[in-house]
Protein backbone atom coordinates (compact mmCIF):
# COMPACT_ATOMS: atom_id res chain seq x y z
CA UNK A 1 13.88 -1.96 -21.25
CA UNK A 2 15.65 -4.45 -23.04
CA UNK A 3 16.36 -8.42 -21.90
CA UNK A 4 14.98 -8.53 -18.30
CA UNK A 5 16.11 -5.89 -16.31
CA UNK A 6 17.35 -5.79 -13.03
CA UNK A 7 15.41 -5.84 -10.04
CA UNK A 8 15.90 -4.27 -6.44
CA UNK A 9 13.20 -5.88 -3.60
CA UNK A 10 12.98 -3.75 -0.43
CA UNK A 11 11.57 -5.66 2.03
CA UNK A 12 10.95 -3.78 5.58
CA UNK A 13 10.36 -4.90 8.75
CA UNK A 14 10.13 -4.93 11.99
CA UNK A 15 10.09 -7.75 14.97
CA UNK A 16 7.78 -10.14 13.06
CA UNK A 17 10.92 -12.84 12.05
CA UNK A 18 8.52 -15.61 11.29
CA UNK A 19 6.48 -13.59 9.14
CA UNK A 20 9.30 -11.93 7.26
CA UNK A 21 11.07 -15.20 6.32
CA UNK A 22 8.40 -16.35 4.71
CA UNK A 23 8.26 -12.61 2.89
CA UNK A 24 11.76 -13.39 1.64
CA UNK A 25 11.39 -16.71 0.86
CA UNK A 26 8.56 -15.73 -1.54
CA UNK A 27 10.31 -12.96 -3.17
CA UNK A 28 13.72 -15.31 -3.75
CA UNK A 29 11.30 -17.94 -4.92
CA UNK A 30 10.44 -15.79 -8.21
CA UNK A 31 10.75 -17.73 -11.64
CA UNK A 32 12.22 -14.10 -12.99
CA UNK A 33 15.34 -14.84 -15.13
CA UNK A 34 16.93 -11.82 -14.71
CA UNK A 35 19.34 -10.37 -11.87
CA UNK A 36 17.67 -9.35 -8.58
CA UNK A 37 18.50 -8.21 -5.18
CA UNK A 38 16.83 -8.49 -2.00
CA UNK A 39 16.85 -5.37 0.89
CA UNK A 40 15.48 -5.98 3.77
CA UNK A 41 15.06 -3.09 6.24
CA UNK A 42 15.13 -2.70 9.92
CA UNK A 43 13.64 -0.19 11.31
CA UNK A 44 13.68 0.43 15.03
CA UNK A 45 16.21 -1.23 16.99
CA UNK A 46 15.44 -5.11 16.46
CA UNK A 47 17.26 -6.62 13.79
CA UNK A 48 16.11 -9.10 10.69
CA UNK A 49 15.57 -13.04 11.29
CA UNK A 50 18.07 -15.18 10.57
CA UNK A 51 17.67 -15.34 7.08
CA UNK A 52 20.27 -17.75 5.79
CA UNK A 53 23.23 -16.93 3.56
CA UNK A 54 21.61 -16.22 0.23
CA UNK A 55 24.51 -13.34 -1.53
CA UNK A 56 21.48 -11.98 -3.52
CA UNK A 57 19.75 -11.03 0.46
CA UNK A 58 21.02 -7.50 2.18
CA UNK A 59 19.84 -6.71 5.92
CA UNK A 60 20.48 -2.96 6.36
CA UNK A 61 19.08 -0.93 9.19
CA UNK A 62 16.59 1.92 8.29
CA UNK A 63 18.40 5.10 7.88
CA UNK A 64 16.18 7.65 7.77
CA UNK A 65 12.62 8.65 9.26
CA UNK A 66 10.85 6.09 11.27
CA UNK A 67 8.50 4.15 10.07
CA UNK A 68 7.28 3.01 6.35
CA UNK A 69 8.40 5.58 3.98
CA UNK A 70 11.93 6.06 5.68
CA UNK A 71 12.34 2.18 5.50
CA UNK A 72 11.43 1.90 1.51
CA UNK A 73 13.26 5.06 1.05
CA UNK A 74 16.29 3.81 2.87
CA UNK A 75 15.99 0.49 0.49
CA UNK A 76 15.47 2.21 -2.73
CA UNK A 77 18.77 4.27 -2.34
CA UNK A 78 20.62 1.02 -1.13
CA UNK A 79 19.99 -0.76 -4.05
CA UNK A 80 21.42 -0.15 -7.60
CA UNK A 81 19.20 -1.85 -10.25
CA UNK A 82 16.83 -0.36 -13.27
CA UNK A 83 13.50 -1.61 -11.04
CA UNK A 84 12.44 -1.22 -7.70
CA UNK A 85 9.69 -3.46 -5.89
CA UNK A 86 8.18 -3.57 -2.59
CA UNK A 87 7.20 -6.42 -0.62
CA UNK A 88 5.76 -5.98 3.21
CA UNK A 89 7.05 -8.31 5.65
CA UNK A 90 3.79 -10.30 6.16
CA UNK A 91 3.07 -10.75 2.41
CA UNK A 92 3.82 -13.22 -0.37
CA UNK A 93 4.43 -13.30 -3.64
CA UNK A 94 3.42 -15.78 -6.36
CA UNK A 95 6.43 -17.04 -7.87
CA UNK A 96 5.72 -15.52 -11.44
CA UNK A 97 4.81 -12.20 -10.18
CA UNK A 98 7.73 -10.58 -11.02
CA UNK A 99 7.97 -11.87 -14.38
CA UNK A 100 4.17 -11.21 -15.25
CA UNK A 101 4.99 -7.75 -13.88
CA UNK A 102 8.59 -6.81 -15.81
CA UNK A 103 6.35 -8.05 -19.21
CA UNK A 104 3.47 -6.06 -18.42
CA UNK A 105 5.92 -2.48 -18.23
CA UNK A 106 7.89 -3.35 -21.48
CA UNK A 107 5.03 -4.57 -23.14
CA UNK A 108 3.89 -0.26 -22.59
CA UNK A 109 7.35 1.65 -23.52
CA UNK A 110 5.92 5.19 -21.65
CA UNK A 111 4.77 2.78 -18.25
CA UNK A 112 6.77 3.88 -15.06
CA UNK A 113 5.13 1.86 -12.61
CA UNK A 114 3.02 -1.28 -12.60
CA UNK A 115 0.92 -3.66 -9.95
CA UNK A 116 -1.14 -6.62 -9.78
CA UNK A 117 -4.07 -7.74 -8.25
CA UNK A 118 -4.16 -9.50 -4.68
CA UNK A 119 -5.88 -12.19 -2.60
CA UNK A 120 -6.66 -10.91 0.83
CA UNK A 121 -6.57 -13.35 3.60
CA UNK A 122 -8.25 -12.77 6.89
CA UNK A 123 -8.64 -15.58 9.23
CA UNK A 124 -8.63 -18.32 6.73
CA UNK A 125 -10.95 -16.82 4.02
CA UNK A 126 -8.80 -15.81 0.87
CA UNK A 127 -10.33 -13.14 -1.16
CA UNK A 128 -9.70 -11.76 -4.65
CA UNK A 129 -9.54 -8.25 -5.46
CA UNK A 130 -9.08 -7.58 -9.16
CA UNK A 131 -10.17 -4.88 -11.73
CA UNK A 132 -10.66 -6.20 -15.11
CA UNK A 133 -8.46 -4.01 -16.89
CA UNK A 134 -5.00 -3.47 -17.57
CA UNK A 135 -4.22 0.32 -16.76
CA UNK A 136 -5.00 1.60 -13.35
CA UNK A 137 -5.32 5.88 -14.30
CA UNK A 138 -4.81 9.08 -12.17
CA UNK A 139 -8.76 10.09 -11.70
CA UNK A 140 -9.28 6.15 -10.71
CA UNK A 141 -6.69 6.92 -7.17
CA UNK A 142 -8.66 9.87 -6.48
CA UNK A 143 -11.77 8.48 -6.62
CA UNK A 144 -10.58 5.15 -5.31
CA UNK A 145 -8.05 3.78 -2.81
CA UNK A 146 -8.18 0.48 -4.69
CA UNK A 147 -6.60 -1.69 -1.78
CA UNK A 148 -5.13 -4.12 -5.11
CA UNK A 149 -3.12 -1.09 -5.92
CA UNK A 150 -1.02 -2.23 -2.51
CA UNK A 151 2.31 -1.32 -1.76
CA UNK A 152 3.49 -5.10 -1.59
CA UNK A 153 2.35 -5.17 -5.23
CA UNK A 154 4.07 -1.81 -6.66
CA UNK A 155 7.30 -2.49 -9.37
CA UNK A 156 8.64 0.97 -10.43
CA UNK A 157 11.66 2.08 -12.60
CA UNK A 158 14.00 3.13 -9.93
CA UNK A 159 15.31 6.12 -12.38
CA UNK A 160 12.02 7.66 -12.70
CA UNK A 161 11.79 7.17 -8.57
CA UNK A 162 14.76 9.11 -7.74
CA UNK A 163 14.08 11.77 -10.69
CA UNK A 164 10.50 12.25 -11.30
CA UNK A 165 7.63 10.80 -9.48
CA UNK A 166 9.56 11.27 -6.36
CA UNK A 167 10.60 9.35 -3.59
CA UNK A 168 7.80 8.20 -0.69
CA UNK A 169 7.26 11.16 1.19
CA UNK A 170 8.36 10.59 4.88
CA UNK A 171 6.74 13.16 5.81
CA UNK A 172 2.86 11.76 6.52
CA UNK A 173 2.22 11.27 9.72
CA UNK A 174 3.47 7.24 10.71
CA UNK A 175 3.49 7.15 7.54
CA UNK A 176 -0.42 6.48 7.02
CA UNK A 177 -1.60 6.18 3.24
CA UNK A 178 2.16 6.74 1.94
CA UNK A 179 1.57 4.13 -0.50
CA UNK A 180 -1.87 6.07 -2.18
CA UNK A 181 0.60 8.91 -2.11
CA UNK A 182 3.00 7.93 -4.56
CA UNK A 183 0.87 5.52 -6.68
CA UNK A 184 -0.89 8.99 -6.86
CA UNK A 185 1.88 10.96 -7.93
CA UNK A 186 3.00 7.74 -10.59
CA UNK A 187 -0.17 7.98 -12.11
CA UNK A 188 -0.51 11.43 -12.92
CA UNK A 189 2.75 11.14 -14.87
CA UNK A 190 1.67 7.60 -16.84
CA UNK A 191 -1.14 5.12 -16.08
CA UNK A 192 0.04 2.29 -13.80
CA UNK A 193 0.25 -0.64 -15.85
CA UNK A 194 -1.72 -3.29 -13.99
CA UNK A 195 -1.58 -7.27 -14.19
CA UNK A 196 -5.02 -8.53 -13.51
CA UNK A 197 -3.91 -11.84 -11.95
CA UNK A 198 -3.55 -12.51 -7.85
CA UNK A 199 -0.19 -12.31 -7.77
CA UNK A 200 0.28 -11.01 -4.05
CA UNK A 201 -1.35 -12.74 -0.75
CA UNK A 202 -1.58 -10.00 1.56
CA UNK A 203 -1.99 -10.65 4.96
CA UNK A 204 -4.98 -9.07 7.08
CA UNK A 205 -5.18 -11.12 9.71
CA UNK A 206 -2.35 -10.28 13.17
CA UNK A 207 -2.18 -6.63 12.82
CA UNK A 208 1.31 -4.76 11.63
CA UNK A 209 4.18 -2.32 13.59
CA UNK A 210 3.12 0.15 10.78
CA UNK A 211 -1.04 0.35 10.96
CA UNK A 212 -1.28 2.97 13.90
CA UNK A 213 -4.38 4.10 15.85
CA UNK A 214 -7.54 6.22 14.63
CA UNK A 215 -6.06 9.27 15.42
CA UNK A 216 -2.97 8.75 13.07
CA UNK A 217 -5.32 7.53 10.76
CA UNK A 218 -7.10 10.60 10.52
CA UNK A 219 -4.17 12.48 10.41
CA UNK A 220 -2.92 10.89 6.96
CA UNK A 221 -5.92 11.01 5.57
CA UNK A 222 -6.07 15.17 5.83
CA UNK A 223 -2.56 15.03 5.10
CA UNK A 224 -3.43 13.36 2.08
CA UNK A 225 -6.31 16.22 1.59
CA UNK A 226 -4.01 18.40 1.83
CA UNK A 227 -1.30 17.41 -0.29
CA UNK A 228 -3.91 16.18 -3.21
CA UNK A 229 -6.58 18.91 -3.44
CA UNK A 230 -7.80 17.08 -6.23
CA UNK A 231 -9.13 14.53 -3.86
CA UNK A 232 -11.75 16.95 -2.54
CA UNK A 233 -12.89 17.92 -6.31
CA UNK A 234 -13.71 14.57 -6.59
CA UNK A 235 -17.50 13.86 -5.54
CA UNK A 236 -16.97 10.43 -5.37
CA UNK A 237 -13.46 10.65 -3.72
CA UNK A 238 -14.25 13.30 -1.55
CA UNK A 239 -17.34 11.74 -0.12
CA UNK A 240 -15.05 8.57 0.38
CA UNK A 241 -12.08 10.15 2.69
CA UNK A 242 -15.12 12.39 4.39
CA UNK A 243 -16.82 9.46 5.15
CA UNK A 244 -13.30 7.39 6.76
CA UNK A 245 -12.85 10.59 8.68
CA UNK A 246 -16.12 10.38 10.53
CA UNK A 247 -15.83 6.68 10.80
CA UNK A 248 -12.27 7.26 13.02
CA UNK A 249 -13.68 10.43 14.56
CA UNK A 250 -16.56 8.28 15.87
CA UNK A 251 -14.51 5.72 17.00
CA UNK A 252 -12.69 7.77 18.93
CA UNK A 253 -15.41 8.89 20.09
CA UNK A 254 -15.26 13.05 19.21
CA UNK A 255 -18.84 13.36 17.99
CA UNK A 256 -18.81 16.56 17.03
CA UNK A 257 -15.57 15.77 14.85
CA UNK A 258 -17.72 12.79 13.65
CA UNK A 259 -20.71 14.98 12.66
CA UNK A 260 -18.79 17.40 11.07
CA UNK A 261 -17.51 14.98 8.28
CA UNK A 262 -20.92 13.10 8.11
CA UNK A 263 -22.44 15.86 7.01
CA UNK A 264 -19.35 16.72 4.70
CA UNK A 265 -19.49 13.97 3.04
CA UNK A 266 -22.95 13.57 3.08
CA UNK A 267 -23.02 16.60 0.75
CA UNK A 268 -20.53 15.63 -1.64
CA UNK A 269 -22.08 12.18 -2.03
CA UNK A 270 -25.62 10.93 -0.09
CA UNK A 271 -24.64 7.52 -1.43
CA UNK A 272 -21.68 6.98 0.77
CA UNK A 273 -22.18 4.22 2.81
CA UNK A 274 -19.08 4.88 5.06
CA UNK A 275 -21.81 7.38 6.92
CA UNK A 276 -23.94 5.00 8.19
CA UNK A 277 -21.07 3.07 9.84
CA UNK A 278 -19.62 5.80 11.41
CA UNK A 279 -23.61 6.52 12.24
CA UNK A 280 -23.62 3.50 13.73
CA UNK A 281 -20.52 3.58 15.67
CA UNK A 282 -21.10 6.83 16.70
CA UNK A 283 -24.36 5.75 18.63
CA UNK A 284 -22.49 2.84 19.97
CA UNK A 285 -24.44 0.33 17.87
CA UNK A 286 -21.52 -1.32 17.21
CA UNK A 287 -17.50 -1.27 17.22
CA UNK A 288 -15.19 0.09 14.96
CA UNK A 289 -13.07 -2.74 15.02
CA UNK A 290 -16.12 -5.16 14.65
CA UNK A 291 -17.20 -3.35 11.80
CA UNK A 292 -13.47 -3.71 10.50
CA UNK A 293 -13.32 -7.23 11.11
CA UNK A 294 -16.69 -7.76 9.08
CA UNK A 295 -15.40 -6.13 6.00
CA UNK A 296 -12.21 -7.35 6.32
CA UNK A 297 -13.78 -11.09 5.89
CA UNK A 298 -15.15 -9.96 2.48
CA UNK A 299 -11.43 -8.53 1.45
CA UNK A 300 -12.10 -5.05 1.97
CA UNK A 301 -11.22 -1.98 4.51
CA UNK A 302 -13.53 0.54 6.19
């Protein structure tokens, strides 16, 4: 890349207005000197908040599969620049995050995709999840979700999108973990290039259209098994998505299902701590979503 290149922001939504003008308002906030354009994307049948008369903003209705991956899809073919970026609708940037970002992927001339880290807030606590390091590699994903690798945080060459790493795959179920997916499939091409700064305030705190129920939790996460063998070859990242599994199994109360990935994951790694919450849920010691909320308050997801 030479100069600063240009940069397409897809932006999808649906019926939170207040939320998403604050979304775009971040993104057209950016110190970046180069060109970039703003796609936002409806999906359902509500349409955008009124969200003035900026030229450089595009309101578009989702044109393919429902949900998260047809929406960024949808935005991604829209737009015609050398980058791509996603923002959710209830996040904010930083306004140098683009800039830190396009410097970070020409500073590495083989990078494809790069992200930053985040400050999770949750009912008025602001947390900071970083890495310390400034490549984010293939056997890292499987291993790790690492919630900083976040969707609202991903900038990607659009050209190595459409041609090699692939579009997101709109076919996971409501589109659960679509964003592990690709940054999955990005870094077994190229280590992500990753800014180690809180660029991104992502928002944990009033829920979202696109985070569905236990059940369609589960169901990414074997889709994801599925698709990405490697996963279970993994101790460490098998014993992980073994141990989510029984957590939702538990709190949807299917017991057996619940035992059955205990004791999976209990054999691929008897340090995963996920097991004795979905123990503990499982018993009815406590909640799900009280365990949720707990961890959420420290910046982190079950």
């Amino acid at each position: 890349m030479n100069g600063w290149p240009s940069v397409g922001v897809v932006v999808p939504t649906r019926g939170r207005p207040q939320q998403l003008k604050a979304a775009v308002a971040s993104v057209l906030s950016q110190d970046y000197p180069g060109e970039f354009h703003v796609a936002v994307v409806c999906d359902g049948s509500q349409s955008a908040a009124d969200l003035g008369a900026d030229e450089r903003v595009e309101v578009i209705a989702n044109q393919r599969t429902s949900g998260l991956a047809g929406a960024r899809n949808t935005g991604v073919l829209a737009l015609d620049t050398e980058l791509v970026a996603f923002c959710d609708d209830d996040d904010i940037w930083l306004p140098e995050k683009l800039s830190a970002q396009v410097a970070a992927l020409r500073a590495r001339s083989e990078a494809e995709m790069a992200s930053c880290g985040i400050a999770v807030e949750y009912n008025g606590r602001s947390s900071l999840r970083l890495i310390g390091r400034e490549r984010v590699g293939y056997d890292e994903l499987l291993r790790s979700r690492m919630v900083m690798v976040h969707s609202s945080t991903f900038l990607l060459c659009r050209n190595a999108l459409l041609n090699s790493i692939g579009l997101l795959d709109e076919s996971i179920p409501h589109s659960q973990s679509e964003d592990w997916d690709l940054a999955l499939r990005a870094a077994r091409r190229h280590p992500i290039t990753f800014v180690d700064r809180p660029l991104v305030r992502v928002s944990w705190g009033d829920g979202s259209y696109f985070q569905s129920n236990w059940e369609t939790r589960a169901e990414g996460l074997l889709w994801m098994l599925q698709r990405h063998p490697e996963i279970a070859a993994s101790r460490v990242g098998a014993g992980r998505v073994y141990g989510q599994l029984a957590f939702a199994y538990a709190c949807l109360g299917r017991r057996h299902d619940a035992w059955l990935w205990t004791r999976r994951a209990l054999r691929r790694n008897w340090h995963e701590r996920r097991v004795l919450l979905a123990l503990a849920v499982g018993v009815g010691l406590i909640s799900g979503e009280s365990v949720e909320r707990l961890l959420h308050r420290h910046g982190h997801g079950i």
